[in-house]
C-alpha atoms as a PDB file:
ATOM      1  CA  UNK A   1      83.541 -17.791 123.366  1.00  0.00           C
ATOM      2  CA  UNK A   2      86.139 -20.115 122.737  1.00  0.00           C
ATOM      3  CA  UNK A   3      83.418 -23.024 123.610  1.00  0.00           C
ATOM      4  CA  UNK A   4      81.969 -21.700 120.868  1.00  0.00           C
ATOM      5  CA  UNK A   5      84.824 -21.322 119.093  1.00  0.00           C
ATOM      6  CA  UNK A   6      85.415 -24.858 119.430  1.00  0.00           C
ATOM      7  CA  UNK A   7      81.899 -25.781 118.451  1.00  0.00           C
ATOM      8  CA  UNK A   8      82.800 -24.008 115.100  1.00  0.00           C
ATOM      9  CA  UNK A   9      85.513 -25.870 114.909  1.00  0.00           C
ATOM     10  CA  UNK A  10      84.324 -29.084 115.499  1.00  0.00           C
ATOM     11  CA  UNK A  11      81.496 -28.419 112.773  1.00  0.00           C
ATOM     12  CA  UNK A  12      84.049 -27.026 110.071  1.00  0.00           C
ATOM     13  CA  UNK A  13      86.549 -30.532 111.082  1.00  0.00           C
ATOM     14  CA  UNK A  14      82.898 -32.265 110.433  1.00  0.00           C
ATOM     15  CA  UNK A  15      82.195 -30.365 107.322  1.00  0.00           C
ATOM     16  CA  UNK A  16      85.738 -31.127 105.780  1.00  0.00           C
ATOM     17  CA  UNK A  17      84.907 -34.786 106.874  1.00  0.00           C
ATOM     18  CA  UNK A  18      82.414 -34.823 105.136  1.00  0.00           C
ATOM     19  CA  UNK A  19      83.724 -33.041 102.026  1.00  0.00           C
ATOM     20  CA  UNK A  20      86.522 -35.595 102.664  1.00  0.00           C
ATOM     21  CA  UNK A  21      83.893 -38.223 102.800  1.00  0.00           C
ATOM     22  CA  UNK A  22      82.155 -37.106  99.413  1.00  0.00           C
ATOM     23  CA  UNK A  23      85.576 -36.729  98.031  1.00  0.00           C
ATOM     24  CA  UNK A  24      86.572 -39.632  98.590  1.00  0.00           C
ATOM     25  CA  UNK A  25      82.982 -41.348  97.188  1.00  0.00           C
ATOM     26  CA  UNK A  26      83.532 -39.116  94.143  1.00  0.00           C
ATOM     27  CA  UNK A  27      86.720 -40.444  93.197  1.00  0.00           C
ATOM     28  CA  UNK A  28      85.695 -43.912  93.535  1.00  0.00           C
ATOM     29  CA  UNK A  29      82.999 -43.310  91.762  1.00  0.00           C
ATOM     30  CA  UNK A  30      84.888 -41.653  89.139  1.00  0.00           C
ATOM     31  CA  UNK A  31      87.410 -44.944  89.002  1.00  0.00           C
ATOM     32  CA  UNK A  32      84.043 -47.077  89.072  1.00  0.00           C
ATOM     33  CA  UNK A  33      82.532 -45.339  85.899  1.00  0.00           C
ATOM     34  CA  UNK A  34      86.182 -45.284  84.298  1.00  0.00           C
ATOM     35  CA  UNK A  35      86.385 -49.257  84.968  1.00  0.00           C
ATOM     36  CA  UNK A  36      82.776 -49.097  83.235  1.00  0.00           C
ATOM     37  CA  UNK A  37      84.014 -47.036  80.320  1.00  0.00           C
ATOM     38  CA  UNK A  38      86.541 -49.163  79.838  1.00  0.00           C
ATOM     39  CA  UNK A  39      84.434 -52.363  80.113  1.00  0.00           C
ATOM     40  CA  UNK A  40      82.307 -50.762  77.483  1.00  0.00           C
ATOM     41  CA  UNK A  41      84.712 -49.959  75.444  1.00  0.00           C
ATOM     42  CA  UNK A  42      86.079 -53.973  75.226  1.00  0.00           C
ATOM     43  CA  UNK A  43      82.691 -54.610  74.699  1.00  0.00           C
ATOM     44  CA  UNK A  44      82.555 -52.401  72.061  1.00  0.00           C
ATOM     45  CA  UNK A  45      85.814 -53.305  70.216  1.00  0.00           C
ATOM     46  CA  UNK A  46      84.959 -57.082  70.759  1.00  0.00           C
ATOM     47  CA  UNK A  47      81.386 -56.749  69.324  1.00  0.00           C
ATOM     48  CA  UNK A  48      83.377 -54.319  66.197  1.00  0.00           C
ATOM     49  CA  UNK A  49      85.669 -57.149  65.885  1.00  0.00           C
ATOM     50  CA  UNK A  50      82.842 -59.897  65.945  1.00  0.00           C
ATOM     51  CA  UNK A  51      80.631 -57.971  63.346  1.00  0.00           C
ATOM     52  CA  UNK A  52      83.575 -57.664  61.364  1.00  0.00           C
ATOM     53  CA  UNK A  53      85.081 -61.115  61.197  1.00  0.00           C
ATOM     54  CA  UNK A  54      81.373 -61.998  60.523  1.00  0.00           C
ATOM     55  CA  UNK A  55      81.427 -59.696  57.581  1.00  0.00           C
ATOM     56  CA  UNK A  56      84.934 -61.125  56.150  1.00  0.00           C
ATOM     57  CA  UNK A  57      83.367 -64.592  57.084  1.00  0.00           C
ATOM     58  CA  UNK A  58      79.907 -63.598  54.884  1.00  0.00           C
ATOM     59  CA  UNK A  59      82.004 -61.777  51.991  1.00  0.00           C
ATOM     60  CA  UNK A  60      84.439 -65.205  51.877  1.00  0.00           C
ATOM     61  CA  UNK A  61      81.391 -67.575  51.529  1.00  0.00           C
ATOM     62  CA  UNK A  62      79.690 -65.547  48.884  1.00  0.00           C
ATOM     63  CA  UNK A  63      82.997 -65.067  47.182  1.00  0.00           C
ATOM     64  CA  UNK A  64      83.558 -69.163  47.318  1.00  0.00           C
ATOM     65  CA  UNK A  65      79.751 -69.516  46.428  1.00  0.00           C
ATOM     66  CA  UNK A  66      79.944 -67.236  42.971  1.00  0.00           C
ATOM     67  CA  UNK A  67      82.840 -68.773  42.388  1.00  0.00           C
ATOM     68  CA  UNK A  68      81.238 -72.712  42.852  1.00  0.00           C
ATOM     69  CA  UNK A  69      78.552 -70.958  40.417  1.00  0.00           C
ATOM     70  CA  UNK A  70      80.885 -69.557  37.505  1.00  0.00           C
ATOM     71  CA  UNK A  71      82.709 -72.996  37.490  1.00  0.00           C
ATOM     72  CA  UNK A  72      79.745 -74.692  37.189  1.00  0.00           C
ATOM     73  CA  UNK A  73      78.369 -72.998  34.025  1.00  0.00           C
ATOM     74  CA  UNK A  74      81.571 -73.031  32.552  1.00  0.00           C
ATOM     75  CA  UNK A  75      81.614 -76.459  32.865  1.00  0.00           C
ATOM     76  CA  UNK A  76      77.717 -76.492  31.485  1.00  0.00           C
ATOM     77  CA  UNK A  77      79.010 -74.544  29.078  1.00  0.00           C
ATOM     78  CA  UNK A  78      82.359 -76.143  27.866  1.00  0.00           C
ATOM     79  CA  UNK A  79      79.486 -79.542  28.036  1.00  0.00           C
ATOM     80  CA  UNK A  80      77.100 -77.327  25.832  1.00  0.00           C
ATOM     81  CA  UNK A  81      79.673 -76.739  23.014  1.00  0.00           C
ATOM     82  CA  UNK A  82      81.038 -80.260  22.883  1.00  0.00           C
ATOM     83  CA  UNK A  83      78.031 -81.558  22.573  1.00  0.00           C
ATOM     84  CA  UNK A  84      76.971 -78.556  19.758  1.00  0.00           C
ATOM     85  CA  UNK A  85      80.416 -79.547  17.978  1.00  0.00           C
ATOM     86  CA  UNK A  86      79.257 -83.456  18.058  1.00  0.00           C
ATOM     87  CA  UNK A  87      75.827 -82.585  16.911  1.00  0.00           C
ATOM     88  CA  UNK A  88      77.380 -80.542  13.941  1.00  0.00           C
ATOM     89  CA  UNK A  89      79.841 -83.447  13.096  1.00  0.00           C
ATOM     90  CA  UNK A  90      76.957 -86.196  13.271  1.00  0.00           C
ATOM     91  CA  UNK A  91      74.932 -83.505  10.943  1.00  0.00           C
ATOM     92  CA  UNK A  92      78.127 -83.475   8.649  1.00  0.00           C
ATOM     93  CA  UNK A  93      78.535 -86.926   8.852  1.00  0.00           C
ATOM     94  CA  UNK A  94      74.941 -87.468   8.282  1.00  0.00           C
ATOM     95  CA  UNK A  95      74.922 -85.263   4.934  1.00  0.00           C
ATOM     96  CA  UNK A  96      78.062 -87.268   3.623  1.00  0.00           C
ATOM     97  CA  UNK A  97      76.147 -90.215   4.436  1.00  0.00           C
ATOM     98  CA  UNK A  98      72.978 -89.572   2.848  1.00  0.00           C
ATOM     99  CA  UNK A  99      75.286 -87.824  -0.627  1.00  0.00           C
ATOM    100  CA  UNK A 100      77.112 -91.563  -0.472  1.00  0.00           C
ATOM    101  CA  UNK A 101      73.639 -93.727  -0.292  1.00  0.00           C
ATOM    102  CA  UNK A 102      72.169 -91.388  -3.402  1.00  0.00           C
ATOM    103  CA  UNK A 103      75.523 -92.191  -5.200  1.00  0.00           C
ATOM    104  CA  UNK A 104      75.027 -95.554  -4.458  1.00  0.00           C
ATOM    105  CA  UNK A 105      71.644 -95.818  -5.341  1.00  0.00           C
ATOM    106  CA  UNK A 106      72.281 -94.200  -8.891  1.00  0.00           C
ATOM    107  CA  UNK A 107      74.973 -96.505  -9.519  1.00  0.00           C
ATOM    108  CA  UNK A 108      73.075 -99.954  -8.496  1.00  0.00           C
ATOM    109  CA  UNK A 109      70.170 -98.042 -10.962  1.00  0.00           C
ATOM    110  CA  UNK A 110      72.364 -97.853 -13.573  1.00  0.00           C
ATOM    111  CA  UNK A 111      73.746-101.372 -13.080  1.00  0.00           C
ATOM    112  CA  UNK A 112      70.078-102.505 -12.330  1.00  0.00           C
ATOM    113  CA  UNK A 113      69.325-101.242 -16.010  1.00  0.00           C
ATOM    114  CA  UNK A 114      72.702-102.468 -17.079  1.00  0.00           C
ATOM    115  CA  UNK A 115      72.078-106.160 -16.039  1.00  0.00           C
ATOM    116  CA  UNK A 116      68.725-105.833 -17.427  1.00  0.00           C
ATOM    117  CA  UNK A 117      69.725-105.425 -20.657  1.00  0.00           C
ATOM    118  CA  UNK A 118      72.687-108.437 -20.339  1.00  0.00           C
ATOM    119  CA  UNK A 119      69.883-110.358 -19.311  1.00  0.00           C
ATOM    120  CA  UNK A 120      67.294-109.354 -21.763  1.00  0.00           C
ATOM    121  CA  UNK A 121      70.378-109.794 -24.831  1.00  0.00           C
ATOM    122  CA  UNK A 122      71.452-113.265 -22.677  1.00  0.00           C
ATOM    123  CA  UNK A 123      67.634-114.572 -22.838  1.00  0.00           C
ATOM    124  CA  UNK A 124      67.332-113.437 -26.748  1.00  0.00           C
ATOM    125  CA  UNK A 125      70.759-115.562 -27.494  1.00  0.00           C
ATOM    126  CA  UNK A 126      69.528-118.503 -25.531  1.00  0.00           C
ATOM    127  CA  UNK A 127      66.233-118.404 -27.520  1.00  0.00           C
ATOM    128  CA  UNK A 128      68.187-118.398 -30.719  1.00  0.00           C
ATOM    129  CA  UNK A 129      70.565-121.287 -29.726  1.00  0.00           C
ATOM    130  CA  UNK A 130      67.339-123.106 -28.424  1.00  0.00           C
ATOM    131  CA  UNK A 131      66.364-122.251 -32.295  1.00  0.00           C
ATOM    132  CA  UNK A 132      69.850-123.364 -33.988  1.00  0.00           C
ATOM    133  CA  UNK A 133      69.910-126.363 -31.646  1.00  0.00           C
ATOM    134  CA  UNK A 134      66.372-127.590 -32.517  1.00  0.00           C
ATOM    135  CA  UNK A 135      67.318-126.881 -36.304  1.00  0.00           C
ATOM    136  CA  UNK A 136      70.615-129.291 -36.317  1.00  0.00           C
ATOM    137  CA  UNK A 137      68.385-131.490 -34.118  1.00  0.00           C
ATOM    138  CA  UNK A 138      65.637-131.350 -37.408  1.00  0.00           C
ATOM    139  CA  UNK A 139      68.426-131.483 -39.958  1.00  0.00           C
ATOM    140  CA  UNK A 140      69.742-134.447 -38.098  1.00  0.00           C
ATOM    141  CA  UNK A 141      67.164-136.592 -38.024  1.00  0.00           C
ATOM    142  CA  UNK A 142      66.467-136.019 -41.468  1.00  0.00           C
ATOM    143  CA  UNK A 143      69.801-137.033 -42.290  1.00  0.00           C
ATOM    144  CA  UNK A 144      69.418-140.418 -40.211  1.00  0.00           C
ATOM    145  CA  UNK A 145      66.447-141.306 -41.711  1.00  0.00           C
ATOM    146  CA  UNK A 146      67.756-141.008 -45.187  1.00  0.00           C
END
């Protein structure tokens, strides 16, 4: 009896050995999976981190890019309505221009027709002095030969 008793005992020591043994496995496994978790987890918060500094990074350049954009075609723009102000100024100065030359032109008419006259009155006055001066010319010789 008490060999057996001692058999018993042995087994049970063996069983609780075991159960020790197991126990033991357990709990390093549990501290194995909890190093895991953990791993994961800095994984997890580094690849949360990397996704969002990529985001900020992403948001930043298409801020700077709209930005690069709007500047640009208000500068096309601010070029756009300088150059529409210039083209209204040279149409301006073109109408004043063109007014001036009609002006002009009706004045040197008028002159034109003005000096025509002079002339025509000049050339009749010449033709009569020709006239007077070929009469005293006559008259004069007809005096010297008397």
């Amino acid at each position: 009896l008490m060999v057996d008793q001692q058999s018993k005992m042995q087994q049970i020591q063996q069983k609780i050995d075991s159960l020790d043994t197991l126990l033991t496995e357990k709990d390093q496994l549990n501290i194995s999976l909890k190093e895991q978790l953990n791993l994961m987890e800095a994984q997890k918060k580094h690849i949360l981190e990397s996704f969002e500094y990529a985001r900020e990074q992403l948001k930043k350049e298409m801020e700077d890019t709209v930005n690069t954009w709007v500047k640009k075609y208000t500068k096309i723009e601010q070029v756009f309505n300088l150059a529409n102000t210039e083209r209204l100024k040279i149409e301006r100065d073109l109408t004043d221009s063109c007014a001036r030359f009609e002006s002009l032109n009706q004045i040197v008419s008028r002159n034109e027709d003005h000096y025509k006259q002079q002339v025509e009155t000049l050339e009749k006055q010449k033709q009569e002095l020709l006239t007077q001066i070929n009469t005293l010319n006559d008259d004069l010789s007809i005096v010297q030969s008397e």
